[in-house]
C-alpha atoms as a PDB file:
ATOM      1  CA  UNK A   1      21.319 -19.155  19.291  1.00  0.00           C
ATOM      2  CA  UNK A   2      24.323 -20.866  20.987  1.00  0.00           C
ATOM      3  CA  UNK A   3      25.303 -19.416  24.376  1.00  0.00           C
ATOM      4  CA  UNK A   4      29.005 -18.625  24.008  1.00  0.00           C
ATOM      5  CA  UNK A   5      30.866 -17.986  26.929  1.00  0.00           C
ATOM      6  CA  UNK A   6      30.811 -14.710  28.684  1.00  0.00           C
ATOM      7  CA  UNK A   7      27.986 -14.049  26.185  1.00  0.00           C
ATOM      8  CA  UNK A   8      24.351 -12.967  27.883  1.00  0.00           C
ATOM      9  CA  UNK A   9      21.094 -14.466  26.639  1.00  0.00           C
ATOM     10  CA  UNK A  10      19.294 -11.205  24.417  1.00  0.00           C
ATOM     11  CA  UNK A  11      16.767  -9.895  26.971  1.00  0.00           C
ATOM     12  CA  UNK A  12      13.329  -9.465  25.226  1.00  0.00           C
ATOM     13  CA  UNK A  13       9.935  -8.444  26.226  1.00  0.00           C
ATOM     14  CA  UNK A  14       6.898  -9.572  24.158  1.00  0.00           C
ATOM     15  CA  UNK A  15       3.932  -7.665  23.222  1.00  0.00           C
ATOM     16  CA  UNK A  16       0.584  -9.447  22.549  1.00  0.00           C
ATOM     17  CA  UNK A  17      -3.071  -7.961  23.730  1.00  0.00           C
ATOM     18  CA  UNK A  18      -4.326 -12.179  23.127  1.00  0.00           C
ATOM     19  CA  UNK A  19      -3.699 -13.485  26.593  1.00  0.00           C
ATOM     20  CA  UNK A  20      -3.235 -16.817  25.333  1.00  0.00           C
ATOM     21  CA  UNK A  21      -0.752 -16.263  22.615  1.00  0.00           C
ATOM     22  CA  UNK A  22       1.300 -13.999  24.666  1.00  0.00           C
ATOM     23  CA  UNK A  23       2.015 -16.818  27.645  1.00  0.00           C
ATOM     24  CA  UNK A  24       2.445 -19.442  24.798  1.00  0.00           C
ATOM     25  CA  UNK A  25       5.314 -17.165  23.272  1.00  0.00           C
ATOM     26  CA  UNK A  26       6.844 -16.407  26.596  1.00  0.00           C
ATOM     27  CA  UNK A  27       6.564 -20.142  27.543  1.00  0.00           C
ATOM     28  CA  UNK A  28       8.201 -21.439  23.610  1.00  0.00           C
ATOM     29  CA  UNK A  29      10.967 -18.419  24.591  1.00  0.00           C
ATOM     30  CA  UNK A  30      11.608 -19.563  28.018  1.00  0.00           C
ATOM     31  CA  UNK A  31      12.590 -23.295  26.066  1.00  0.00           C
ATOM     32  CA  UNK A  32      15.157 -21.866  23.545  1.00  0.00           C
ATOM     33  CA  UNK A  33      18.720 -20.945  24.533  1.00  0.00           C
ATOM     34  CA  UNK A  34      19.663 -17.573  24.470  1.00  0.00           C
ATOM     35  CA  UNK A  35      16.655 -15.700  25.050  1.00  0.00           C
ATOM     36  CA  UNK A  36      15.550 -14.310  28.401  1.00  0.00           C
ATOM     37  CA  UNK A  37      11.831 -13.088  28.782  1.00  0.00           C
ATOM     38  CA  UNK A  38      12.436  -9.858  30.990  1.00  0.00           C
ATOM     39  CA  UNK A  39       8.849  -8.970  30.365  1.00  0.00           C
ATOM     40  CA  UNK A  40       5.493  -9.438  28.996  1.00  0.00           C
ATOM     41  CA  UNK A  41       3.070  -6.284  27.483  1.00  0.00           C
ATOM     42  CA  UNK A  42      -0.832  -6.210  27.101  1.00  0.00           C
ATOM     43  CA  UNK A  43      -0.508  -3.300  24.665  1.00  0.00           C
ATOM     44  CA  UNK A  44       1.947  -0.768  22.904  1.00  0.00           C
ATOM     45  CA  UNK A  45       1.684   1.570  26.172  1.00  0.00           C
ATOM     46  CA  UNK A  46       2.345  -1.244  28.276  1.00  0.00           C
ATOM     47  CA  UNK A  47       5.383  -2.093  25.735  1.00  0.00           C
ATOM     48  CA  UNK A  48       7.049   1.401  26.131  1.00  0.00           C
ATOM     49  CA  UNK A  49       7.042   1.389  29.878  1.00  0.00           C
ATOM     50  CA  UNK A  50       8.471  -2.126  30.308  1.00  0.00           C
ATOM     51  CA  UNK A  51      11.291  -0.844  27.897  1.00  0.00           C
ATOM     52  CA  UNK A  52      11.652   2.235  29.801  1.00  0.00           C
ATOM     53  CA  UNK A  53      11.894   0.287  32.958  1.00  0.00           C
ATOM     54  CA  UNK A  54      13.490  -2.939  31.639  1.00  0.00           C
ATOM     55  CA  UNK A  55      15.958  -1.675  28.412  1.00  0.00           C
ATOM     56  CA  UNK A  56      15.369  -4.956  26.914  1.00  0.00           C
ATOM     57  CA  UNK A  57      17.351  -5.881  23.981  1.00  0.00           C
ATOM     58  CA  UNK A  58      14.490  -6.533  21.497  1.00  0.00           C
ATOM     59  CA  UNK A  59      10.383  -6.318  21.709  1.00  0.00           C
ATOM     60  CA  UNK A  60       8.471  -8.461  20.300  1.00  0.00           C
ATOM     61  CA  UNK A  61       5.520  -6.390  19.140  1.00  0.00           C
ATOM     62  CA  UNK A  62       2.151  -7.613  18.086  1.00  0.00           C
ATOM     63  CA  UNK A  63       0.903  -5.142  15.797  1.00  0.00           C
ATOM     64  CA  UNK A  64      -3.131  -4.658  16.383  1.00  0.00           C
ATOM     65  CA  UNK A  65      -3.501  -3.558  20.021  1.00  0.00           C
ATOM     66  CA  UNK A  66      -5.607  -1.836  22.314  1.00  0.00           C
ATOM     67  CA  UNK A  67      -4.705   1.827  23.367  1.00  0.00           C
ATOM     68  CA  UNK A  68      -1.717   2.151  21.110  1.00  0.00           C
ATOM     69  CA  UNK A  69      -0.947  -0.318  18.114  1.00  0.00           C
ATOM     70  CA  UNK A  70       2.087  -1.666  17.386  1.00  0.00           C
ATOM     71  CA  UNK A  71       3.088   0.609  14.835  1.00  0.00           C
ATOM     72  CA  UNK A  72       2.909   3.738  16.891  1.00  0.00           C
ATOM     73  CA  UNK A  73       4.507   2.051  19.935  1.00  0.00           C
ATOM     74  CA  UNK A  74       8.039   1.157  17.341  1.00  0.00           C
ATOM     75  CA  UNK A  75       8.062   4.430  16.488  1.00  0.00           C
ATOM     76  CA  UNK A  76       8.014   5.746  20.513  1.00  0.00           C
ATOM     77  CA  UNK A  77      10.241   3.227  21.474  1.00  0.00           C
ATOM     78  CA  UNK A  78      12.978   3.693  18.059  1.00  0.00           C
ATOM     79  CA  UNK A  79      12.766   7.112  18.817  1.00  0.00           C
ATOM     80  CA  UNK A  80      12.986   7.142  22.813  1.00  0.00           C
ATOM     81  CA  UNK A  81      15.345   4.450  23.205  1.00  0.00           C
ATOM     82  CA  UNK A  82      17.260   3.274  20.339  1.00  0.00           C
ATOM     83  CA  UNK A  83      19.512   0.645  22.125  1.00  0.00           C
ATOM     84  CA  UNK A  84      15.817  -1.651  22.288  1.00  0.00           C
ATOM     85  CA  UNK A  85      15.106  -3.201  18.631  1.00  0.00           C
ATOM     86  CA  UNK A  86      11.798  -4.085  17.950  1.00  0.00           C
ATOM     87  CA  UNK A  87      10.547  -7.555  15.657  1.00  0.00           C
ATOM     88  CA  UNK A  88       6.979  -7.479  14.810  1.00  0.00           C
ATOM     89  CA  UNK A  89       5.156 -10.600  15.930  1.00  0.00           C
ATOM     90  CA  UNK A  90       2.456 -10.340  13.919  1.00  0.00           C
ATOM     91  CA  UNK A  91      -1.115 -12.584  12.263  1.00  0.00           C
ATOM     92  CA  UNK A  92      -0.919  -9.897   8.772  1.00  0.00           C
ATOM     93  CA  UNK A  93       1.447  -9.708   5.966  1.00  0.00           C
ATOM     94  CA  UNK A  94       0.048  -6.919   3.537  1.00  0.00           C
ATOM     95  CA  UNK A  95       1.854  -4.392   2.412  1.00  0.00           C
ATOM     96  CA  UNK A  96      -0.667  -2.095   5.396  1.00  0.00           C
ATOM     97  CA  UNK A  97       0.675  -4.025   8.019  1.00  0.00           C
ATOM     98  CA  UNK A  98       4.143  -4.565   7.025  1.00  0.00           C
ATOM     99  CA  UNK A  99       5.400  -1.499   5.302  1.00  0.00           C
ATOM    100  CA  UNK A 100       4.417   1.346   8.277  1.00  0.00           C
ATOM    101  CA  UNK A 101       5.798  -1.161  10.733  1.00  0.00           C
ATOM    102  CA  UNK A 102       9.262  -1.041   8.962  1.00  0.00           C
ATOM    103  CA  UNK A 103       9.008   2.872   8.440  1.00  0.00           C
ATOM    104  CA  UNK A 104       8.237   2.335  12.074  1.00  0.00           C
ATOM    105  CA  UNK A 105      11.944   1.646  12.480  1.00  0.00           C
ATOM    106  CA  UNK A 106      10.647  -2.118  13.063  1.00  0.00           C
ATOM    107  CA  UNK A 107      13.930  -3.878  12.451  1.00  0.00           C
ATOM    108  CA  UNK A 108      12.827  -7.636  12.016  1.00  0.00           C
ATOM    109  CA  UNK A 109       9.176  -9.050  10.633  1.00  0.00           C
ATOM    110  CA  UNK A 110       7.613 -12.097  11.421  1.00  0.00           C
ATOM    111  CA  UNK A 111       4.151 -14.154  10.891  1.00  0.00           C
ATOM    112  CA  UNK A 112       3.087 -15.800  13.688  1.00  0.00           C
ATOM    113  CA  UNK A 113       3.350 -19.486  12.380  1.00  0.00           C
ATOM    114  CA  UNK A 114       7.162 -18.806  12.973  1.00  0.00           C
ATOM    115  CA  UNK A 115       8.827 -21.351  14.775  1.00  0.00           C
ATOM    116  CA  UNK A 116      11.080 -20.969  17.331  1.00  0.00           C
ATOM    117  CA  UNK A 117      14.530 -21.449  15.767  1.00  0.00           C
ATOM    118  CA  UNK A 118      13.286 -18.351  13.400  1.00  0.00           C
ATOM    119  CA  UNK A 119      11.986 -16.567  16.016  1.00  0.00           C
ATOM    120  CA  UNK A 120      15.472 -16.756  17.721  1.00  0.00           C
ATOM    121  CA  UNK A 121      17.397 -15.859  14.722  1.00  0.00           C
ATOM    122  CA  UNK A 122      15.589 -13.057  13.882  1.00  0.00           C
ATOM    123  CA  UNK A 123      16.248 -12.078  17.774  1.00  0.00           C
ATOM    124  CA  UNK A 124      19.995 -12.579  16.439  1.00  0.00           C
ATOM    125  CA  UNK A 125      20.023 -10.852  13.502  1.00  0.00           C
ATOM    126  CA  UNK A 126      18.225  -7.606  14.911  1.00  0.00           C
ATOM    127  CA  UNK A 127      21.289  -7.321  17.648  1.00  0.00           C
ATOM    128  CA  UNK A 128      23.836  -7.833  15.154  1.00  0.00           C
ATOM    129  CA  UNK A 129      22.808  -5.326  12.816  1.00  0.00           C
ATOM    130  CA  UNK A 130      21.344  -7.385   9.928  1.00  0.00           C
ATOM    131  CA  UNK A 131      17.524  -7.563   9.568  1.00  0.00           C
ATOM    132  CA  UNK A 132      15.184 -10.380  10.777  1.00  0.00           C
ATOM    133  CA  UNK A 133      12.801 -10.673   7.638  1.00  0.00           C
ATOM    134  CA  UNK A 134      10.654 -13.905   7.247  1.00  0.00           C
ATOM    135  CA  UNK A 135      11.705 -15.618   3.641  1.00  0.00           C
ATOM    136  CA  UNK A 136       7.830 -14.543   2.517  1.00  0.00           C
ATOM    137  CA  UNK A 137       8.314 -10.977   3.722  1.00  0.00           C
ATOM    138  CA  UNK A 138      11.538 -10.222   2.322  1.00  0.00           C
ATOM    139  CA  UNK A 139      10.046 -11.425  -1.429  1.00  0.00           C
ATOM    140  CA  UNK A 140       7.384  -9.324  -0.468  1.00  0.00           C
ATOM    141  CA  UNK A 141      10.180  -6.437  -0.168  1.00  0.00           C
ATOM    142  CA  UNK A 142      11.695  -7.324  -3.328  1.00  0.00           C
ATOM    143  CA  UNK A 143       8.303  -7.877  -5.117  1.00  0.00           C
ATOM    144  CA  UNK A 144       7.746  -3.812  -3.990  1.00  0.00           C
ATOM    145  CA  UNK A 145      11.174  -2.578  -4.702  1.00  0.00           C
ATOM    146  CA  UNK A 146      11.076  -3.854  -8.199  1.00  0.00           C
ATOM    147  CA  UNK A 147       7.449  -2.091  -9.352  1.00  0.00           C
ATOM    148  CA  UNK A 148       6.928   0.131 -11.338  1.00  0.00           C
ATOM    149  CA  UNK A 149       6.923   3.604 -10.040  1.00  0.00           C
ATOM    150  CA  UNK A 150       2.964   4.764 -10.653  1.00  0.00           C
ATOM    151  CA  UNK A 151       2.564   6.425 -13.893  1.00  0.00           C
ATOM    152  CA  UNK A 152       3.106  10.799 -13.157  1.00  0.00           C
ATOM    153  CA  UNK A 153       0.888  11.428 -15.762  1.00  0.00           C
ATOM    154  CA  UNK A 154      -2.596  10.713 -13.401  1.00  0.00           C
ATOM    155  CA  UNK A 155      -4.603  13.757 -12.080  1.00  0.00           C
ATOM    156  CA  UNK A 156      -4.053  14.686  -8.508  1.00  0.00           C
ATOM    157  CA  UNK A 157      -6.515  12.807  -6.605  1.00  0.00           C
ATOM    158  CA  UNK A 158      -9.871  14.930  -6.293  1.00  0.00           C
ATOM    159  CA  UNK A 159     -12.640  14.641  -3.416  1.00  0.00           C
ATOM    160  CA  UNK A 160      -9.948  14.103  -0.667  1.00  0.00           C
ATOM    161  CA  UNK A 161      -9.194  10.691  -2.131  1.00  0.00           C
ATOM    162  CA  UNK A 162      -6.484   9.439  -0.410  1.00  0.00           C
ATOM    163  CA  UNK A 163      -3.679   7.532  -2.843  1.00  0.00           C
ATOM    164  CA  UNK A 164      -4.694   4.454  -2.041  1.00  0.00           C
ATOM    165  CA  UNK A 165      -8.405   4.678  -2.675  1.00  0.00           C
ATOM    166  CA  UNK A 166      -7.213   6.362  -5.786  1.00  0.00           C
ATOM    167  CA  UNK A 167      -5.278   3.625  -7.055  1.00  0.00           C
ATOM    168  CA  UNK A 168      -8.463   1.519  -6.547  1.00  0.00           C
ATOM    169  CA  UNK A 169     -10.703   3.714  -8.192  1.00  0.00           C
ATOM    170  CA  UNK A 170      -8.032   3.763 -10.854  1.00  0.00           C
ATOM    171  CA  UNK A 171      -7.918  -0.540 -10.896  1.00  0.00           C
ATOM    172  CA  UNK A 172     -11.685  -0.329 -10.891  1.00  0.00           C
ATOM    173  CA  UNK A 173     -11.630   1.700 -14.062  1.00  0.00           C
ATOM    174  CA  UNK A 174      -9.728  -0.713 -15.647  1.00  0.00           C
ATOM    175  CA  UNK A 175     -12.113  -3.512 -15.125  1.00  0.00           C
ATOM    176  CA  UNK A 176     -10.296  -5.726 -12.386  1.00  0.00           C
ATOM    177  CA  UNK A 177     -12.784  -7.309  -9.331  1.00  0.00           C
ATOM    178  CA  UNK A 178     -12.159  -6.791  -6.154  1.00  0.00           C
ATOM    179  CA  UNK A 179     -10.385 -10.702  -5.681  1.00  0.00           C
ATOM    180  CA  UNK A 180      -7.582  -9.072  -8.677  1.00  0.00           C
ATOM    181  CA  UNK A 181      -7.493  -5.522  -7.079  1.00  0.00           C
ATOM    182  CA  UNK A 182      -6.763  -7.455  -3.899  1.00  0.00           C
ATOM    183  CA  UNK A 183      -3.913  -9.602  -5.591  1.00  0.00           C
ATOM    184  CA  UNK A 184      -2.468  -6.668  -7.396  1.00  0.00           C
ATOM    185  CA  UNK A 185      -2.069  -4.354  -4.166  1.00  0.00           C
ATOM    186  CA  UNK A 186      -0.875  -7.382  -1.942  1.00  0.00           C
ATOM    187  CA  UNK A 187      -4.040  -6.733   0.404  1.00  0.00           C
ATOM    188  CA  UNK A 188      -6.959  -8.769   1.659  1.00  0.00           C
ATOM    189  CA  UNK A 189     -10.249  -8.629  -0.732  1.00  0.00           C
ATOM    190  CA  UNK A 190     -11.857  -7.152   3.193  1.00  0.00           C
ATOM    191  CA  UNK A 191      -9.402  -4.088   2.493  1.00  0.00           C
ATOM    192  CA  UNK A 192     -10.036  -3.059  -0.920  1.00  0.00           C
ATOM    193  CA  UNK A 193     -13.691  -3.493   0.115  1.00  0.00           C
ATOM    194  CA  UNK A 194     -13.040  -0.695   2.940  1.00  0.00           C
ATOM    195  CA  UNK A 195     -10.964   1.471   0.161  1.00  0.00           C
ATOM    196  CA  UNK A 196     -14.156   1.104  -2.447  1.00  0.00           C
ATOM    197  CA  UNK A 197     -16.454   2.043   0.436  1.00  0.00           C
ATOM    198  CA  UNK A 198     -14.572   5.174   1.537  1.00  0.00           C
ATOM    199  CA  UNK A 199     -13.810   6.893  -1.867  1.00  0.00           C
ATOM    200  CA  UNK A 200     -17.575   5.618  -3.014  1.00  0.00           C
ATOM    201  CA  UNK A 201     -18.513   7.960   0.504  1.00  0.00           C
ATOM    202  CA  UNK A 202     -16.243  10.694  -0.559  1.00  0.00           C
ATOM    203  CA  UNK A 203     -17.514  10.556  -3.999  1.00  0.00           C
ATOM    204  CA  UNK A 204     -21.328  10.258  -3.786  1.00  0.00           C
ATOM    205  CA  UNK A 205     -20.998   7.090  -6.254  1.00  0.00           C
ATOM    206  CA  UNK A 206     -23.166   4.410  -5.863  1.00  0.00           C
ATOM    207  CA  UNK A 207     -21.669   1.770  -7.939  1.00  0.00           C
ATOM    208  CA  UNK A 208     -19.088   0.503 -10.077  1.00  0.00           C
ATOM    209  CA  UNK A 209     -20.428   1.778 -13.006  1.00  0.00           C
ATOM    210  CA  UNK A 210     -20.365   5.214 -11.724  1.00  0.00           C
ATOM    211  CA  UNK A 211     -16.766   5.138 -10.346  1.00  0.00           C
ATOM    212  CA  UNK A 212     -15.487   4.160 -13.829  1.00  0.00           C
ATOM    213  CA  UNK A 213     -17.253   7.348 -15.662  1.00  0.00           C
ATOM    214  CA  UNK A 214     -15.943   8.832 -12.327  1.00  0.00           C
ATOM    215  CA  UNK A 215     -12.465   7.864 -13.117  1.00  0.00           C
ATOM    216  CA  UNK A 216     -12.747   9.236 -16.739  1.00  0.00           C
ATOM    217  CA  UNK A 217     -14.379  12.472 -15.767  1.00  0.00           C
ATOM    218  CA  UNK A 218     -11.244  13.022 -13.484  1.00  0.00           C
ATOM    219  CA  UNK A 219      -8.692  12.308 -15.980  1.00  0.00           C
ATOM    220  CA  UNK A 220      -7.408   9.118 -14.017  1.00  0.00           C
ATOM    221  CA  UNK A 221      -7.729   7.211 -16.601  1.00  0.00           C
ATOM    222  CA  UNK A 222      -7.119   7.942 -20.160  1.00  0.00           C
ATOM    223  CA  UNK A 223      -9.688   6.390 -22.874  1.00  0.00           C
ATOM    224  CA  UNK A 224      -7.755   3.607 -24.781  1.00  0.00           C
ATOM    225  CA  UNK A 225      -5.774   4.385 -28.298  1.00  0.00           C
ATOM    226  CA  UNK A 226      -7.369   4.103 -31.263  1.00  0.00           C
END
C-alpha cells in the first residue's frame, strides 16, 4: 500500500489468543507502509473493546479464541460499529471456519501463511469496498456457489440430526470413508469423525453398518433402480 499524500496509514488492531503469533504480526505490520497497529487483542472480548475505544479501520481477527471466538466477536463488532471491517487471520480453511465468519459480516479471509504484501492488500481492499479473499478461498467460494443445491426429495432429518450430520449419514449410506466424506464436504477427516460420533449418539447406532440400514429405514436414501 503506497502512502499517497494527505492519505493516513489504515489503523488496524489484531486479534490472536497465541502470544507469539500475535507480536510477530504486529511486528511484520509495523514493517509495511500504510498500516498502523493501534492495538493488539488476546480474545474476541478484548477485540470489541479496543474497537470501541480505538475505531480502528480494520481487525484482524483470529478465529478460535478464548471467551468469545472470532466469529461471534465480527458479528458484535459489524453490528455495533460498522465503520471497523474485520479480515479473518486465521490457521482453518473449511467451509466451518470460513463460511460463518463471512455470514459474520467478515469482509476479507486469510490463511495465516499470508505474506505481508497480501496481508496489506486485503487491508486495502476491505476499506475500499471490494473483498480481501485469499486466491484458495475465493475458489473455495466459487467451488460452493456452483453445487448442486441438495436433492428436496430427502426426509426431514429425524433424531434431532442436525443437516450436517445428516448429510454424513447420507454420504455414509452411499459407501464413501471418512478420508472421501472429508474431501466431498471440504472438511478435515477430525470433523466428519465428530459429525459420525454425534448423530451415531443421537441415534443409538453403533456402527457403520447400522447407520446405512439407518439411512434406509429413514427414507434418506432411496434403494438403487432396478
Amino acid at each position: 500500500m503506497t502512502e499517497e499524500a494527505g492519505k493516513r496509514p489504515a489503523r488496524v488492531v489484531v486479534a490472536d489468543d497465541q502470544t507469539v503469533v500475535r507480536e510477530g504480526i504486529v511486528m511484520l505490520l509495523g514493517l509495511l507502509p500504510g498500516v498502523e497497529v493501534v492495538g493488539a487483542a488476546g480474545d474476541g472480548e478484548e477485540a470489541v473493546k479496543l474497537v470501541a475505544e480505538l475505531a480502528p479501520d480494520v481487525v484482524l481477527m483470529d478465529l478460535r479464541m478464548p471467551r468469545c471466538d472470532g466469529v461471534e466477536a465480527t458479528r458484535r463488532i459489524r453490528a455495533q460499529y460498522p465503520g471497523t471491517q474485520v479480515v479473518v487471520l486465521t490457521t482453518y480453511a473449511d467451509d466451518e471456519s470460513m463460511f460463518p465468519a463471512l455470514k459474520a459480516g467478515a469482509r476479507g479471509y486469510l490463511t495465516k501463511d499470508a505474506g505481508g504484501d497480501e496481508i496489506v492488500r486485503a487491508v486495502e481492499s476491505v476499506l475500499s469496498g471490494d473483498a480481501g479473499l485469499s486466491p484458495s478461498v475465493q475458489r473455495r467460494l466459487l467451488e460452493r456457489l456452483s453445487e448442486p443445491e441438495p436433492r428436496p426429495e430427502r426426509a426431514e432429518a429425524p433424531d434431532g440430526l442436525t443437516a450436517r450430520e445428516t448429510e454424513v449419514l447420507v454420504l455414509i449410506a452411499e459407501g464413501l470413508t471418512n478420508q472421501e466424506i472429508a474431501r466431498r464436504l471440504h472438511v478435515s477427516t477430525a470433523t466428519v469423525k465428530t459429525h459420525i460420533n454425534n448423530l451415531f449418539a443421537k441415534t443409538g447406532l453403533k456402527d457403520r453398518a447400522q447407520a446405512v440400514r439407518y439411512a434406509y429405514g429413514k427414507g434418506l436414501v432411496r434403494p438403487p433402480a432396478g
